[in-house]
Protein backbone atom coordinates (compact mmCIF):
# COMPACT_ATOMS: atom_id res chain seq x y z
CA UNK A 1 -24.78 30.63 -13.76
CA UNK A 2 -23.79 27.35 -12.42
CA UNK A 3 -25.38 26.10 -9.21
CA UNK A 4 -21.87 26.05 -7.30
CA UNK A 5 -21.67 29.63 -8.57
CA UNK A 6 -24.88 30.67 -7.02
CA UNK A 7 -24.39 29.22 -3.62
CA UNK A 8 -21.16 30.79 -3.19
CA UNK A 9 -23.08 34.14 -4.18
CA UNK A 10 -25.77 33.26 -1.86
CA UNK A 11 -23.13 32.35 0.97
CA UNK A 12 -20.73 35.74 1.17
CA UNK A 13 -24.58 38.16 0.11
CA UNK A 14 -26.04 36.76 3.18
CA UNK A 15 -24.04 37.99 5.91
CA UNK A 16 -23.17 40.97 3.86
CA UNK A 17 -27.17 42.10 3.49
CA UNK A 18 -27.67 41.56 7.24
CA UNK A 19 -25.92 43.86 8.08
CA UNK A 20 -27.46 46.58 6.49
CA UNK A 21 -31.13 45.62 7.29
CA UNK A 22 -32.72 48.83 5.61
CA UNK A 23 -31.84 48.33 2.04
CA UNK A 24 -33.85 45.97 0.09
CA UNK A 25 -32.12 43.61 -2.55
CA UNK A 26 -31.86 45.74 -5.18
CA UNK A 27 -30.69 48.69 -3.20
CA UNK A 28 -27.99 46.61 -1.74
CA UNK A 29 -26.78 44.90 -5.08
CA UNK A 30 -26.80 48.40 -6.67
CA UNK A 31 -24.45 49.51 -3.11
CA UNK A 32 -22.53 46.60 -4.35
CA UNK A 33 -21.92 48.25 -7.73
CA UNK A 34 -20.63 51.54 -6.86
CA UNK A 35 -18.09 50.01 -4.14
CA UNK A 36 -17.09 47.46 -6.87
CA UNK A 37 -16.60 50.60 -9.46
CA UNK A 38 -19.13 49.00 -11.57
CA UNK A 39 -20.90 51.59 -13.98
CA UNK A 40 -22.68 49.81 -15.93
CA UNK A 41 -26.24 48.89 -15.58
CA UNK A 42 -27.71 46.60 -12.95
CA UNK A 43 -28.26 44.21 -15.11
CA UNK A 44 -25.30 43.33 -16.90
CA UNK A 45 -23.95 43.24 -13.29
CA UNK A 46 -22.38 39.47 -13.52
CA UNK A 47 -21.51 36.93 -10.24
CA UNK A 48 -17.73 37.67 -10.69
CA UNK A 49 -17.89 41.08 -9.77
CA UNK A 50 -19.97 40.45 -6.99
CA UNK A 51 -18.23 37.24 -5.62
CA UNK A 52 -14.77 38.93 -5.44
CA UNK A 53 -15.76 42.22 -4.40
CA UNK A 54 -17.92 40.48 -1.57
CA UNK A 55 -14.55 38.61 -1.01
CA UNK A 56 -12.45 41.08 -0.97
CA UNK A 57 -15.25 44.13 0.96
CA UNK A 58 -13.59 43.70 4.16
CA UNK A 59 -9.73 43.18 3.37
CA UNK A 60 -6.78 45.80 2.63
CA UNK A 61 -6.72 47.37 -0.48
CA UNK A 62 -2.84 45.89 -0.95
CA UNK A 63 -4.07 42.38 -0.05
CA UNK A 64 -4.04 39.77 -2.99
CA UNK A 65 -7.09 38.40 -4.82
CA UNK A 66 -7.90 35.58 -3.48
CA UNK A 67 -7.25 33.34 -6.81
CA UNK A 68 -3.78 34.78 -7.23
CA UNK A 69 -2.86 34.32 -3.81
CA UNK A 70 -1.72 30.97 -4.42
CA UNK A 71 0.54 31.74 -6.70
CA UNK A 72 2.73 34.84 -5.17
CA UNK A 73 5.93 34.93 -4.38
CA UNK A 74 7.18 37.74 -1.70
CA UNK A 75 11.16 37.20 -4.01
CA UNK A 76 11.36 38.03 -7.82
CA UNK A 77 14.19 35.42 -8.17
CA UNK A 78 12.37 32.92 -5.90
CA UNK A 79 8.97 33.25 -8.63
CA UNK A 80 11.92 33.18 -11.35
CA UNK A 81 13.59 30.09 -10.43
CA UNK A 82 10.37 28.49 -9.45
CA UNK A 83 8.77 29.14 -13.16
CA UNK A 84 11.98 27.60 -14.55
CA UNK A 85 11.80 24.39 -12.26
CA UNK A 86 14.67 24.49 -10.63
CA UNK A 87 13.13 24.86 -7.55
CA UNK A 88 10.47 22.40 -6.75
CA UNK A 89 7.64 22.70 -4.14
């Protein structure tokens, strides 16, 4: 894991974990898991999962991702025409 990777991991876990004080790291990681709809074992658990679901924990369930965000378009024709550069931003 890079180092930018692990301070943005460090920076959404921290506010997460305080708020549920009782749960010790791995308790809370594993928490993580199941809301994420991970199965797997702990410990093929990777930052991805946990950055985006920590990202996304608190938001709608029809809100984007933020990654794709940038790139959605409310119009079908408006994406269209954009993707064939005839309109330019």
């Amino acid at each position: 894991m890079k180092y930018h990777r692990l301070n943005e991991l460090l920076e959404l876990l921290q506010p997460a974990w305080q708020s549920e004080p009782d749960l010790n790291l791995l308790q809370f990681l594993q928490k993580l898991a199941e809301e994420s709809g991970f199965d797997g074992p702990l410990s093929t658990l990777t930052d991805d999962i946990l950055i985006y679901h920590l990202k996304m924990r608190g938001a709608d369930k029809q809100e984007a991702i933020p990654g794709l965000k940038k790139d959605y378009e409310e119009d079908f024709k408006t994406a269209l025409l954009r993707a064939r550069g005839i309109i330019k931003d």
